[in-house]
PDB file of N, CA and C in Angstrom:
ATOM      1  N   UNK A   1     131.359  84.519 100.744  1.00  0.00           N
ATOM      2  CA  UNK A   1     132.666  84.934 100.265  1.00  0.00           C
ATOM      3  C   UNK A   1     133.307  83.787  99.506  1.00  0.00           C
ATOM      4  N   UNK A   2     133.375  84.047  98.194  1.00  0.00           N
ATOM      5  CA  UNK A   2     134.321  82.554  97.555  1.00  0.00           C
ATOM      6  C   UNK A   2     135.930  83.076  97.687  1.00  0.00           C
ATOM      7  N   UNK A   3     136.403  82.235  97.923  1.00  0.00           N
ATOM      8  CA  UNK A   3     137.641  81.509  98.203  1.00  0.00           C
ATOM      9  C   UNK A   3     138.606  82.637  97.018  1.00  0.00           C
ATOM     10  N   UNK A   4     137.743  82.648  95.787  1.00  0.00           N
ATOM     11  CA  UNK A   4     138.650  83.018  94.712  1.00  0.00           C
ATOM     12  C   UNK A   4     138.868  84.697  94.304  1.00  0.00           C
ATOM     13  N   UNK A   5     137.829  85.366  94.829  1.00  0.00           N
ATOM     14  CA  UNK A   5     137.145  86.845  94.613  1.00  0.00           C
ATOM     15  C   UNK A   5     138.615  87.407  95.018  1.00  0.00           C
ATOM     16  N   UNK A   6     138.734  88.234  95.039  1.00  0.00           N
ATOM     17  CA  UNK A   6     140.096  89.123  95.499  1.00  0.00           C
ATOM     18  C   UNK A   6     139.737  90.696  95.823  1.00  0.00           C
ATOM     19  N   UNK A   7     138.393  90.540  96.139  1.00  0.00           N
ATOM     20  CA  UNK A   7     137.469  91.487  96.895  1.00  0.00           C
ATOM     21  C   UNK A   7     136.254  91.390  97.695  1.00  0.00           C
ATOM     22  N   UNK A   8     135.841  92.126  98.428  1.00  0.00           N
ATOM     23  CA  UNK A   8     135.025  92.160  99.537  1.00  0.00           C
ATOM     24  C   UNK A   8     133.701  93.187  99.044  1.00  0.00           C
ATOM     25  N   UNK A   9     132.765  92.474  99.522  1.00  0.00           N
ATOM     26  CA  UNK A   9     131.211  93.793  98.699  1.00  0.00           C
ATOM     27  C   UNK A   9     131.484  94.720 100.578  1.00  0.00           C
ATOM     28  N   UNK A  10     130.509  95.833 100.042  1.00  0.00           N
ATOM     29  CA  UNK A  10     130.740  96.510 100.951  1.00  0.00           C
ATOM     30  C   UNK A  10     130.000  95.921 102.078  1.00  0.00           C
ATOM     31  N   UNK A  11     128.936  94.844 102.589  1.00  0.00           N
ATOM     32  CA  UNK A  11     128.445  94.357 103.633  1.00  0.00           C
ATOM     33  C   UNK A  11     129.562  93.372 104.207  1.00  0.00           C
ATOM     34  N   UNK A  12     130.214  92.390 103.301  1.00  0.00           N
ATOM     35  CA  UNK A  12     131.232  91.851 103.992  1.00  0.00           C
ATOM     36  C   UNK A  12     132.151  92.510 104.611  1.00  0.00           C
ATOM     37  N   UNK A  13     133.010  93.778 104.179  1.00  0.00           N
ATOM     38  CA  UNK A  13     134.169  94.036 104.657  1.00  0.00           C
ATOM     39  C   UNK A  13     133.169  95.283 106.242  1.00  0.00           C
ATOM     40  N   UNK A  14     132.110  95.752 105.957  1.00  0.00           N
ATOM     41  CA  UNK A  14     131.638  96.346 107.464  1.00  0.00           C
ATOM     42  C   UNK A  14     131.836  95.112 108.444  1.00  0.00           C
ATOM     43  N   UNK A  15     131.096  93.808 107.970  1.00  0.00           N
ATOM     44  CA  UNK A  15     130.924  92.846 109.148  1.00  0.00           C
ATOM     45  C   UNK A  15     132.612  92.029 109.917  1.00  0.00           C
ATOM     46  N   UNK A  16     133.654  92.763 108.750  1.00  0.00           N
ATOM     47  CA  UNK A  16     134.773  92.163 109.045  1.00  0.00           C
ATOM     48  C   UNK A  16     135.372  93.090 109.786  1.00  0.00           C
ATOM     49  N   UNK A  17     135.150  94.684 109.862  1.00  0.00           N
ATOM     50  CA  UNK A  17     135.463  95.584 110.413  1.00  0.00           C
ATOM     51  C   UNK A  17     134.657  96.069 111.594  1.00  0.00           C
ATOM     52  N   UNK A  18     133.720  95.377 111.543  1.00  0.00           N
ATOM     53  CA  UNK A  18     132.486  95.416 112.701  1.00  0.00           C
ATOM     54  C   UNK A  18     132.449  96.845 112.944  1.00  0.00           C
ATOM     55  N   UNK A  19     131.453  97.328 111.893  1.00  0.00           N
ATOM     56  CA  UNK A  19     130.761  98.721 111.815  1.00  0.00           C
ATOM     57  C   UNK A  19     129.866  98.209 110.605  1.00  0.00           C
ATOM     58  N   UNK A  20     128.990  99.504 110.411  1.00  0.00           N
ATOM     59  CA  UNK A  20     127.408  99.392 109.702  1.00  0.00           C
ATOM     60  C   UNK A  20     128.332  99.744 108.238  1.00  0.00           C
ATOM     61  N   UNK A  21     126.960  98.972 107.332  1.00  0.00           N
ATOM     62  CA  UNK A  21     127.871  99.249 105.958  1.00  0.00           C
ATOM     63  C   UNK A  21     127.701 100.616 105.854  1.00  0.00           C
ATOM     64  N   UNK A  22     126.692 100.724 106.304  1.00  0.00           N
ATOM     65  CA  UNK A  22     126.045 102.423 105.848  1.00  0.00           C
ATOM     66  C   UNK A  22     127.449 103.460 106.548  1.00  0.00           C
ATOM     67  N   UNK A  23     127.783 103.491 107.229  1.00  0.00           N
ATOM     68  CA  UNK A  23     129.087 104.149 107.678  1.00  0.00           C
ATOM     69  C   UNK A  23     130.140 103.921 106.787  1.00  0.00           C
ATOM     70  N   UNK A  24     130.361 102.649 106.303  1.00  0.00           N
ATOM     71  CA  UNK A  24     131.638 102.584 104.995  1.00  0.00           C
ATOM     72  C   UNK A  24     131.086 103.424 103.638  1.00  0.00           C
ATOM     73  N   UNK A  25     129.851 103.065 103.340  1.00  0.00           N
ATOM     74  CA  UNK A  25     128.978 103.850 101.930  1.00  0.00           C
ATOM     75  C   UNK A  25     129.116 105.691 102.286  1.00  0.00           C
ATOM     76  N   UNK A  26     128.372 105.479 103.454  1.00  0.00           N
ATOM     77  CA  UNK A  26     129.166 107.230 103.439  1.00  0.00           C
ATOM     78  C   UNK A  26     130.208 107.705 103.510  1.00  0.00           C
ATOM     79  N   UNK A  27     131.110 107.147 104.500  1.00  0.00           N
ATOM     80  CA  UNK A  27     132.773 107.308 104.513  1.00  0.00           C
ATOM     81  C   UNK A  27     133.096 107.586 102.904  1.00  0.00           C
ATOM     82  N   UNK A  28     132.439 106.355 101.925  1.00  0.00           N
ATOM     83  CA  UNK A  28     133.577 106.423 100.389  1.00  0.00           C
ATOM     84  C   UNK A  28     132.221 107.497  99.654  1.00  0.00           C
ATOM     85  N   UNK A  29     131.459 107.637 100.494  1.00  0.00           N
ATOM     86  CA  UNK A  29     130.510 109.025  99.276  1.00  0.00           C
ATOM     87  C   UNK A  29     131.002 110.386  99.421  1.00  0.00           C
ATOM     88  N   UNK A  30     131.498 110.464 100.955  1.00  0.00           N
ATOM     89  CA  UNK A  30     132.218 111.728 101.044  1.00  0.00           C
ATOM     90  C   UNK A  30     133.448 111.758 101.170  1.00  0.00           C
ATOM     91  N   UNK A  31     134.204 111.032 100.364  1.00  0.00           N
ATOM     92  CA  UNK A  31     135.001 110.699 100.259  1.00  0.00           C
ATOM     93  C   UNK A  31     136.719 110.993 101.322  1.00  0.00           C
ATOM     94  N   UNK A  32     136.207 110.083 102.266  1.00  0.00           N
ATOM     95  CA  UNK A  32     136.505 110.097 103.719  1.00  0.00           C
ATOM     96  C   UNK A  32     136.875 108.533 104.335  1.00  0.00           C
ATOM     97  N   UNK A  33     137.341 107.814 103.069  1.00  0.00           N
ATOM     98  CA  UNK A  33     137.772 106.375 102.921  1.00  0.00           C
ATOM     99  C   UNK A  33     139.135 105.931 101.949  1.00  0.00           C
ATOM    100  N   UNK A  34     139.756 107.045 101.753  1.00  0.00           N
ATOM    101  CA  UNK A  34     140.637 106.707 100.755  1.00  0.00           C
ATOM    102  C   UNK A  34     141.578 105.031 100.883  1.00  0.00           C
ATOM    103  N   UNK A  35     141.676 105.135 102.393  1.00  0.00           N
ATOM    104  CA  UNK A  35     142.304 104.382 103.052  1.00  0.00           C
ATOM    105  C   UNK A  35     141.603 103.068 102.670  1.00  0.00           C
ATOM    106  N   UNK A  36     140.811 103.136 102.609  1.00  0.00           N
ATOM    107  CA  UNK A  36     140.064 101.481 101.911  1.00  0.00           C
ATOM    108  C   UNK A  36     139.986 101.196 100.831  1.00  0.00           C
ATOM    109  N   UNK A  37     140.621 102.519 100.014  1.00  0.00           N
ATOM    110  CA  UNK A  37     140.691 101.682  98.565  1.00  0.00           C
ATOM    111  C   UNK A  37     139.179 101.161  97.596  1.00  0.00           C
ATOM    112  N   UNK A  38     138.523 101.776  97.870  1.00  0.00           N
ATOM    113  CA  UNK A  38     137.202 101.557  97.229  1.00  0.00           C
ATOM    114  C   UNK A  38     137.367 101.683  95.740  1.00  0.00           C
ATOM    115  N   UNK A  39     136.686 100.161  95.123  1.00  0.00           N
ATOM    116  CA  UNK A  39     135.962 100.182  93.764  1.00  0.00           C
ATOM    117  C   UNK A  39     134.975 100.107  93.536  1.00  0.00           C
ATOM    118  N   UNK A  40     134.404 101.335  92.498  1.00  0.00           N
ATOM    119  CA  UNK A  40     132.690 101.163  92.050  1.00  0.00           C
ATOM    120  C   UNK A  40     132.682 100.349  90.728  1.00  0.00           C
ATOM    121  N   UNK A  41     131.424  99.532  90.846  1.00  0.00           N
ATOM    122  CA  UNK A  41     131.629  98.570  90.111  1.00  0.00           C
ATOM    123  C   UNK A  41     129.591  98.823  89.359  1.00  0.00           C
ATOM    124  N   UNK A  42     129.648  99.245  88.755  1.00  0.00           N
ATOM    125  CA  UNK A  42     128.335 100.265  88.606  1.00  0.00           C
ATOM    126  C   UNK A  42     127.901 100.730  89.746  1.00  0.00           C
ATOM    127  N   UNK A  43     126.861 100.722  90.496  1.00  0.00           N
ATOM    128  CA  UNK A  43     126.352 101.121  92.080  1.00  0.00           C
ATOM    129  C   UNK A  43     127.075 100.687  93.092  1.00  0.00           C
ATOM    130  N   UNK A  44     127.836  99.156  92.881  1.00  0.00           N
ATOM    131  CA  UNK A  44     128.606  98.130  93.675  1.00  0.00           C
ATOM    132  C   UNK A  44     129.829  98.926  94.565  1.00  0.00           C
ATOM    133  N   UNK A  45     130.010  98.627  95.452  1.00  0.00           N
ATOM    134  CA  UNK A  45     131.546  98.784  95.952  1.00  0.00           C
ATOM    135  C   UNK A  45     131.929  97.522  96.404  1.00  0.00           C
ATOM    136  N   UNK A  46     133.393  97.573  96.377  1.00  0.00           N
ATOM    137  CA  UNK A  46     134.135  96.185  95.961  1.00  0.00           C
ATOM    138  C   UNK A  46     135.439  97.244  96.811  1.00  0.00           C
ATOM    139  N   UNK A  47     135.840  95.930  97.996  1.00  0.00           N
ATOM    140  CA  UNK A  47     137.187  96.585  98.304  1.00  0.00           C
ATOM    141  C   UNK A  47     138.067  95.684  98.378  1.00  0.00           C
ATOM    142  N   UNK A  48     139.595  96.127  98.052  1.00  0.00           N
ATOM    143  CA  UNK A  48     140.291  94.717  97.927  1.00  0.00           C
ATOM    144  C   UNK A  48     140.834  94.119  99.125  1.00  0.00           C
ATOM    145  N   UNK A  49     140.754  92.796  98.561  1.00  0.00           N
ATOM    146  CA  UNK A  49     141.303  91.954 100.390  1.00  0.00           C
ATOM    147  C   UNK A  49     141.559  92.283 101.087  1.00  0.00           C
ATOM    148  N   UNK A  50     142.873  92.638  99.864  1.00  0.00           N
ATOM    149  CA  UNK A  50     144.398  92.146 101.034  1.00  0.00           C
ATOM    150  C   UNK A  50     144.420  93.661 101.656  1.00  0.00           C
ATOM    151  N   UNK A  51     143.658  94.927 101.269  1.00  0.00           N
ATOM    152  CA  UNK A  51     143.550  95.751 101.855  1.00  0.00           C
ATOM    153  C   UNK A  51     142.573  95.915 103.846  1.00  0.00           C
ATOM    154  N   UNK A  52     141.517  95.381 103.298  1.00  0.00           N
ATOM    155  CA  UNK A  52     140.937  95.317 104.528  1.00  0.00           C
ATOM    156  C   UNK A  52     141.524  93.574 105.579  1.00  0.00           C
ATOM    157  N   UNK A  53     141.937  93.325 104.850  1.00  0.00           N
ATOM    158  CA  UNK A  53     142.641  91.829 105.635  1.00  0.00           C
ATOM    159  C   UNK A  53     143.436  92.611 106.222  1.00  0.00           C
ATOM    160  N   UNK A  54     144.502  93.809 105.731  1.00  0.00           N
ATOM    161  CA  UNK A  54     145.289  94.251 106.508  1.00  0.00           C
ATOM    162  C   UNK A  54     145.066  95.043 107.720  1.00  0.00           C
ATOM    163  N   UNK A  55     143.716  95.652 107.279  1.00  0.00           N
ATOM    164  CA  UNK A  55     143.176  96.345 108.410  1.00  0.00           C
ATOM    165  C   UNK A  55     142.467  96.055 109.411  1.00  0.00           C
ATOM    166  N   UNK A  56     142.259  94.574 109.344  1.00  0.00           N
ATOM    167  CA  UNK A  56     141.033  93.928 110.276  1.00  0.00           C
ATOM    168  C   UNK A  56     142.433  93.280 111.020  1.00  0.00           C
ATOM    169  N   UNK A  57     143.421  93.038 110.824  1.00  0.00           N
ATOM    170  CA  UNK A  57     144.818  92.349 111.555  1.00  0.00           C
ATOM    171  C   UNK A  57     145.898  92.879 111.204  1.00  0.00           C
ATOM    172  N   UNK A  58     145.908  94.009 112.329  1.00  0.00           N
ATOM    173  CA  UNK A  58     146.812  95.063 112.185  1.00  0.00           C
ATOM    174  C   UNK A  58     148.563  94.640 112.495  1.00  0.00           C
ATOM    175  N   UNK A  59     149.532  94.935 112.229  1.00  0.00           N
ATOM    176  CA  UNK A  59     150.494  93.732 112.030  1.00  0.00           C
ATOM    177  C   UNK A  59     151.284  94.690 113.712  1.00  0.00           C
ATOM    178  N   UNK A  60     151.945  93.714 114.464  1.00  0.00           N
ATOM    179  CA  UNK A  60     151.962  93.684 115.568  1.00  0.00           C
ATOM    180  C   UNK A  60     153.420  94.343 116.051  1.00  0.00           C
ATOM    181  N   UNK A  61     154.134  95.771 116.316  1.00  0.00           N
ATOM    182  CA  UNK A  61     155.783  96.049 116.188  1.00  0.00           C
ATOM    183  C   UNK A  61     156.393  95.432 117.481  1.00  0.00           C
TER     184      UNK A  61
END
């Protein structure tokens, strides 16, 4: 992960969410992920940070 990217490939953000990527790839094929904000980037998915940063540290009421 560099420092500078302002996105996550889809193996990083499973291992940050601790689930299989293959569960995020299907989630955004059947489109059953809106909530993550998925970008295709030719075959690629790319999700943004500050999106799954928010979801891996859910903010505390």
């Amino acid at each position: 992960m560099s420092e500078h990217t302002k996105t996550y490939s889809a193996a990083e953000t499973a291992a940050i969410l601790g689930i299989a990527k293959s569960t995020i790839t299907t989630a955004v094929r059947e489109n059953r992920a809106g909530h993550l904000h998925a970008i295709r980037v030719g075959k690629a998915l790319r999700f943004p940070k500050n999106v799954i940063d928010a979801l891996a540290v859910p903010e505390v009421a």
